[in-house]
C-alpha atoms as a PDB file:
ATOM      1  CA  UNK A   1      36.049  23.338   1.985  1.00  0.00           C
ATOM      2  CA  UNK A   2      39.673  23.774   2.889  1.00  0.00           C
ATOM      3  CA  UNK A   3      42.412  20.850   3.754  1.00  0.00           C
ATOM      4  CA  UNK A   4      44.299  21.229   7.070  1.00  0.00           C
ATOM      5  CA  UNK A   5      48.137  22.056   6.026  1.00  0.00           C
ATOM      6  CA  UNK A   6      49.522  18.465   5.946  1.00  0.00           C
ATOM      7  CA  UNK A   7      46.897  18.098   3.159  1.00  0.00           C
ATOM      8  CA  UNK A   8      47.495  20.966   1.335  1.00  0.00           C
ATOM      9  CA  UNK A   9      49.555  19.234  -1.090  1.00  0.00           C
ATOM     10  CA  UNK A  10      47.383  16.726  -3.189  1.00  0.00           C
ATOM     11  CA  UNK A  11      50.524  15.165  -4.634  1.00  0.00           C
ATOM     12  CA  UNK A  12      51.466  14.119  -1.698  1.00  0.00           C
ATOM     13  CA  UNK A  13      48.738  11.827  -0.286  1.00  0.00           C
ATOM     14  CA  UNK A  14      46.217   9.961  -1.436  1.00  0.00           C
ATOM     15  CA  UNK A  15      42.706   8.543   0.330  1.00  0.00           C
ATOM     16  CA  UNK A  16      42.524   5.395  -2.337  1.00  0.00           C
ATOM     17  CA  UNK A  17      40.282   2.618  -1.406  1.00  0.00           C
ATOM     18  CA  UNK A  18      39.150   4.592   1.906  1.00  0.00           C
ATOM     19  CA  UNK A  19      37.241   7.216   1.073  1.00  0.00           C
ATOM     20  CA  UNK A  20      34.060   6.387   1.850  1.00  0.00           C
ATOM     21  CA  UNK A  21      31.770   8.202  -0.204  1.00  0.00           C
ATOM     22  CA  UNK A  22      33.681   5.266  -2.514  1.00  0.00           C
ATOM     23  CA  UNK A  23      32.535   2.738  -0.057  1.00  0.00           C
ATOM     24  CA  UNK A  24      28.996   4.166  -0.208  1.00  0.00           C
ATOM     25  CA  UNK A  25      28.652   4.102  -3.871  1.00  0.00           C
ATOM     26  CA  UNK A  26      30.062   0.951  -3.887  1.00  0.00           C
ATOM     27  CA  UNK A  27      27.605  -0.593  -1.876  1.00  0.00           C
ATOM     28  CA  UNK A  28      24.623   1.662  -3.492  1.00  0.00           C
ATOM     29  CA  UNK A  29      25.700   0.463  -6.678  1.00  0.00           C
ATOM     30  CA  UNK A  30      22.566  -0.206  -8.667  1.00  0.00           C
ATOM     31  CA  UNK A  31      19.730   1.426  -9.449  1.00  0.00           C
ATOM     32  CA  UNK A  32      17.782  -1.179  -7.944  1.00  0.00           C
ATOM     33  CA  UNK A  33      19.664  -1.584  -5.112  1.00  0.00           C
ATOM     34  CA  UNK A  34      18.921   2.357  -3.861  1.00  0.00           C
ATOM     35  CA  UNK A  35      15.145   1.781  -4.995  1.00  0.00           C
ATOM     36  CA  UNK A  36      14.993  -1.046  -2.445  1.00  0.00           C
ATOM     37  CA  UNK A  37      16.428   0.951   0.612  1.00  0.00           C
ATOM     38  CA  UNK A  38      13.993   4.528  -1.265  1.00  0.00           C
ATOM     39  CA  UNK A  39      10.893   1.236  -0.618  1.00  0.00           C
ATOM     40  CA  UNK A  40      11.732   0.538   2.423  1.00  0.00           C
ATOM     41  CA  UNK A  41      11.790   3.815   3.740  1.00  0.00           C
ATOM     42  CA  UNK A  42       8.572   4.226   2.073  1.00  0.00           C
ATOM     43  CA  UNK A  43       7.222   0.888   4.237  1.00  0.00           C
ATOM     44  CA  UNK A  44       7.807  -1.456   1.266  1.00  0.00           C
ATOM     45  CA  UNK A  45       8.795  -4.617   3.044  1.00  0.00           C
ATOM     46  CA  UNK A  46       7.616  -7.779   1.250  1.00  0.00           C
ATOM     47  CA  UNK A  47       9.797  -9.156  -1.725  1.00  0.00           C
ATOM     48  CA  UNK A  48       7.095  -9.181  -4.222  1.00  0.00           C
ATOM     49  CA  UNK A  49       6.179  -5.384  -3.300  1.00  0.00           C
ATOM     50  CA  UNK A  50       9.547  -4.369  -3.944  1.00  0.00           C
ATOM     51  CA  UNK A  51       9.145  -5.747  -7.514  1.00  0.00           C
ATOM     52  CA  UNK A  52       6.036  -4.517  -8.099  1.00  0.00           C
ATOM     53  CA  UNK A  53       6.706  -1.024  -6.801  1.00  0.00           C
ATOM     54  CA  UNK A  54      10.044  -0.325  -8.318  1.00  0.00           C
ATOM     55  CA  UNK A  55       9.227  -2.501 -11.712  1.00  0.00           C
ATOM     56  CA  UNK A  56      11.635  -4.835 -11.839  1.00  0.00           C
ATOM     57  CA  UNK A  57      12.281  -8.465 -12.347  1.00  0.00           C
ATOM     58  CA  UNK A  58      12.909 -11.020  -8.582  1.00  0.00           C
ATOM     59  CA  UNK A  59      16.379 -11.683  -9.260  1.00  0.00           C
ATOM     60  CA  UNK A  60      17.246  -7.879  -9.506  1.00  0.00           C
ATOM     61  CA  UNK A  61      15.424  -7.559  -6.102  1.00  0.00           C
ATOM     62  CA  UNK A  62      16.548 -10.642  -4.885  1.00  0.00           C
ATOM     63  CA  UNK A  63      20.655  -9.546  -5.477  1.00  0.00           C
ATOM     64  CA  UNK A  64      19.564  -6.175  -4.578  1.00  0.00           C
ATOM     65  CA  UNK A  65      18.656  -7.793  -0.856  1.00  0.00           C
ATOM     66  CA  UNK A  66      21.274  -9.697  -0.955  1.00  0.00           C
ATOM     67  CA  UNK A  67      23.333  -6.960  -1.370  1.00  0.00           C
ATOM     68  CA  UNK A  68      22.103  -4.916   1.286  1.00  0.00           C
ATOM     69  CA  UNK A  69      21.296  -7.992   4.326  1.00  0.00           C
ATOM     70  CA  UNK A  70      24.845  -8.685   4.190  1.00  0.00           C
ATOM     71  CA  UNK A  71      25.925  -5.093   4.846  1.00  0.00           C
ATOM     72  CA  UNK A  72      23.121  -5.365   6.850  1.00  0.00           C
ATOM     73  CA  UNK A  73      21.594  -2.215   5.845  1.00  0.00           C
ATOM     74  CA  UNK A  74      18.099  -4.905   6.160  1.00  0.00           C
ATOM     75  CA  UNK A  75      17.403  -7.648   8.229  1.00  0.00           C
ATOM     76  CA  UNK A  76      14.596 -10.534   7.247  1.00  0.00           C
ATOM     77  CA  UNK A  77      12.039 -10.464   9.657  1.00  0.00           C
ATOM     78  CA  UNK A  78      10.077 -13.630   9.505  1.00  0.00           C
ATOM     79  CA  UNK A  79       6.016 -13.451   9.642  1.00  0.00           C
ATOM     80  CA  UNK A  80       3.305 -15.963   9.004  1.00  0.00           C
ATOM     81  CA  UNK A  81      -0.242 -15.401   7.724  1.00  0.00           C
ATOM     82  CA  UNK A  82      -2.762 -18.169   9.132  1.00  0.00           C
ATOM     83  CA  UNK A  83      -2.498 -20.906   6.853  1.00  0.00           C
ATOM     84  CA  UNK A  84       0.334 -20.159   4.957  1.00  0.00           C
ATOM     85  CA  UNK A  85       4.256 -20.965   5.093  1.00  0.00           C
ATOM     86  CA  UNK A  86       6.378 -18.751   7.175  1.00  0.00           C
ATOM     87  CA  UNK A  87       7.865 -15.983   5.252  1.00  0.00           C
ATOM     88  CA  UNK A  88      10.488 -13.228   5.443  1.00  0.00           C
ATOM     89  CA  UNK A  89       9.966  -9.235   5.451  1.00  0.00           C
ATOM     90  CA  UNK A  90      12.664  -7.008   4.941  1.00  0.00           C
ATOM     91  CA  UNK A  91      13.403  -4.302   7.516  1.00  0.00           C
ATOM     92  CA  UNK A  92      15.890  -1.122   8.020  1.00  0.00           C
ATOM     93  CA  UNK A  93      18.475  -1.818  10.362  1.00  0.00           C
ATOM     94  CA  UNK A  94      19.727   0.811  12.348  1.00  0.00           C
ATOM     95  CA  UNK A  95      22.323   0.814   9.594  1.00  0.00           C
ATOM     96  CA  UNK A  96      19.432   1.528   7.324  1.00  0.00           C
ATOM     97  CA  UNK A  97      17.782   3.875   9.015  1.00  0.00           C
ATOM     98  CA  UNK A  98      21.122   6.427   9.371  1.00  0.00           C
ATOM     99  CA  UNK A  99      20.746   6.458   5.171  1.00  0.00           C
ATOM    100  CA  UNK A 100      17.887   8.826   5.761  1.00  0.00           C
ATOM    101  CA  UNK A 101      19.636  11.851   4.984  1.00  0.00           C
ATOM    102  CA  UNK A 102      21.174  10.402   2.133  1.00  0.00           C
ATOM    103  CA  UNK A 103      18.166   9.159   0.664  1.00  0.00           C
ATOM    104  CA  UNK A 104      16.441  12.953   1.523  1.00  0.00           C
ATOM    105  CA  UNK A 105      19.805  14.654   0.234  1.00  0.00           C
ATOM    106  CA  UNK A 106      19.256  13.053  -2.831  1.00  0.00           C
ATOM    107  CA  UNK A 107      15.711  13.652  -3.219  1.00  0.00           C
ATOM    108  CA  UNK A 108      16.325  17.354  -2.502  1.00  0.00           C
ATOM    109  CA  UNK A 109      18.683  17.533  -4.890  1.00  0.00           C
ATOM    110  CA  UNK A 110      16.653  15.959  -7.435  1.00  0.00           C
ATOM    111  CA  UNK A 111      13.908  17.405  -6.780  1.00  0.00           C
ATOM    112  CA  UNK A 112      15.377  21.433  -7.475  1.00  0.00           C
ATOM    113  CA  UNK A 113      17.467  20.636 -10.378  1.00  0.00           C
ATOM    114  CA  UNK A 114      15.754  17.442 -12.289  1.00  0.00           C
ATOM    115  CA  UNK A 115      11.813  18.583 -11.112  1.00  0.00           C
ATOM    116  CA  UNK A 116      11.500  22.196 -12.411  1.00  0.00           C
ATOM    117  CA  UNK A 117      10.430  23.301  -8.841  1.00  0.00           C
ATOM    118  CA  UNK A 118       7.373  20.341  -9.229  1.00  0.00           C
ATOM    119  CA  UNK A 119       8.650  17.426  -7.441  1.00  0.00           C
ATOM    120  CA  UNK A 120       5.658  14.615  -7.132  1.00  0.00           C
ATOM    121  CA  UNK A 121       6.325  14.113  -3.493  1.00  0.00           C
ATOM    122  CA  UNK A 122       6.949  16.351  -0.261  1.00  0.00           C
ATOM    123  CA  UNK A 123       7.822  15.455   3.432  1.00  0.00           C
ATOM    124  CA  UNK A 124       6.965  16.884   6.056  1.00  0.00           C
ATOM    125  CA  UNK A 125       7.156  16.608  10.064  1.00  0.00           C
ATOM    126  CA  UNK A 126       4.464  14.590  10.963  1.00  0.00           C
ATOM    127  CA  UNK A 127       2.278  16.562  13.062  1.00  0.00           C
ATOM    128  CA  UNK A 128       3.802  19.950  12.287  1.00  0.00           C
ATOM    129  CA  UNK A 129       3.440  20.130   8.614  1.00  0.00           C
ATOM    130  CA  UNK A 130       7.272  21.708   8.867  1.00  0.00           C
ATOM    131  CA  UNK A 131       9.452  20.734   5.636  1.00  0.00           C
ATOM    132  CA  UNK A 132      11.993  18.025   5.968  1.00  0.00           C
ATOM    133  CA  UNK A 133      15.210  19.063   4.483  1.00  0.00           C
ATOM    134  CA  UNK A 134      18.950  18.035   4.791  1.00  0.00           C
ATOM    135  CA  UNK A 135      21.561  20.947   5.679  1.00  0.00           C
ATOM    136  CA  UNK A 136      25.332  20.839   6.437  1.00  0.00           C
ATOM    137  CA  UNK A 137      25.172  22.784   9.673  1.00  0.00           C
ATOM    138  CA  UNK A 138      28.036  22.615  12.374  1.00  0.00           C
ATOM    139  CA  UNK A 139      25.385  23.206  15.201  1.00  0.00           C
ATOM    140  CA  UNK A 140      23.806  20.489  16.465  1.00  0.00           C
ATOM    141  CA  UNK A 141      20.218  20.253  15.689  1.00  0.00           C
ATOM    142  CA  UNK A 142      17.280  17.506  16.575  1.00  0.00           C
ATOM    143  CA  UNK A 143      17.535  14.318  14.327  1.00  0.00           C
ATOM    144  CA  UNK A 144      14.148  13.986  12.689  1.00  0.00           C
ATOM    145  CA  UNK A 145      13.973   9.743  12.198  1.00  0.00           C
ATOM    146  CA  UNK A 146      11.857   8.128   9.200  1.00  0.00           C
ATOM    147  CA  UNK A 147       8.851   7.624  11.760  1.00  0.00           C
ATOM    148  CA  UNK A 148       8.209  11.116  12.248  1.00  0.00           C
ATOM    149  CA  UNK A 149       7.707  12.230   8.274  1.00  0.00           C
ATOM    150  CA  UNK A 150       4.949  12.137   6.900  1.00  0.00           C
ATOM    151  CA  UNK A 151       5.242  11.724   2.662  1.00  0.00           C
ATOM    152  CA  UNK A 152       2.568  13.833   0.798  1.00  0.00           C
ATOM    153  CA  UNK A 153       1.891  14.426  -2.960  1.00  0.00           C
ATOM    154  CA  UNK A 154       2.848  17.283  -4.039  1.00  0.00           C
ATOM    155  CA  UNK A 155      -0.358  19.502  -5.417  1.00  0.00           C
ATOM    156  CA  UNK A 156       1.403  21.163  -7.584  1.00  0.00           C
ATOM    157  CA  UNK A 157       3.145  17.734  -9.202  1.00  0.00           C
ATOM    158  CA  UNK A 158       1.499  17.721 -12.830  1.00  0.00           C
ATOM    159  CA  UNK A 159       1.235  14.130 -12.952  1.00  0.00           C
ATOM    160  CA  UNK A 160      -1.326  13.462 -10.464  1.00  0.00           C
END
């Protein structure tokens, strides 16, 4: 990357408190709190599945919810089974949904340099088989939304 000439000359601005990749990580703070929005994307939407599934105690998830339904990255979404209390389920907002390429980005990542070429999981293009992958590109391309990918073990993941 290169800085436009009035920014040239790092000593003589500064981004502080709005950069936003600051902001991000600010609001993705915890470990728990990204394995909530990485469970939701997965279709993880009841509080006691998040526990279970990322293996952590309620009040972790319950911050971790917190956390996110007031930058409403998740909304509750109440439901009732017959003969039980109303409940809450926690759903992507459109807020939420936008994180997708972080949340791929990061699995990418992850998955070259921390996997040794055997990452567990793969996603494809539901209905294509094509891989999913995050690019920088400056041409526009055709959004692929968490709907249309289909999440498949990976055969060659050793720890099947």
């Amino acid at each position: 990357m290169e800085f436009e000439e009035r920014l040239r000359d790092r000593d003589a601005w500064s981004i502080g408190d709005g950069c936003s990749a600051e902001r991000v990580l600010g609001l993705l703070s915890t470990k728990t709190v990204f394995l909530v929005v990485r469970e939701c994307f997965y279709g993880t939407t009841r509080f006691e599945d998040f526990a279970t599934r990322i293996g952590t105690s309620a009040p972790a998830v319950s911050r971790a919810l917190k956390q996110l339904e007031s930058a409403r990255i998740v909304e509750r979404v109440p439901y009732r089974e017959p003969g039980r209390r109303s409940r809450d389920e926690y759903r992507l907002t459109e807020a939420g949904e936008d994180l997708l390429p972080v949340f791929l980005s990061l699995m990418q990542w992850g998955d070259k340099y921390l996997q040794d070429g055997r990452p567990p999981l793969s996603f494809v293009e539901a209905g294509t088989d094509r891989a999913v992958r995050v690019r920088v590109t400056a041409d526009p391309a055709p959004e692929t939304e968490s709907g249309d990918i289909e999440i498949r073990v990976n055969p060659a993941w050793p720890h099947r």
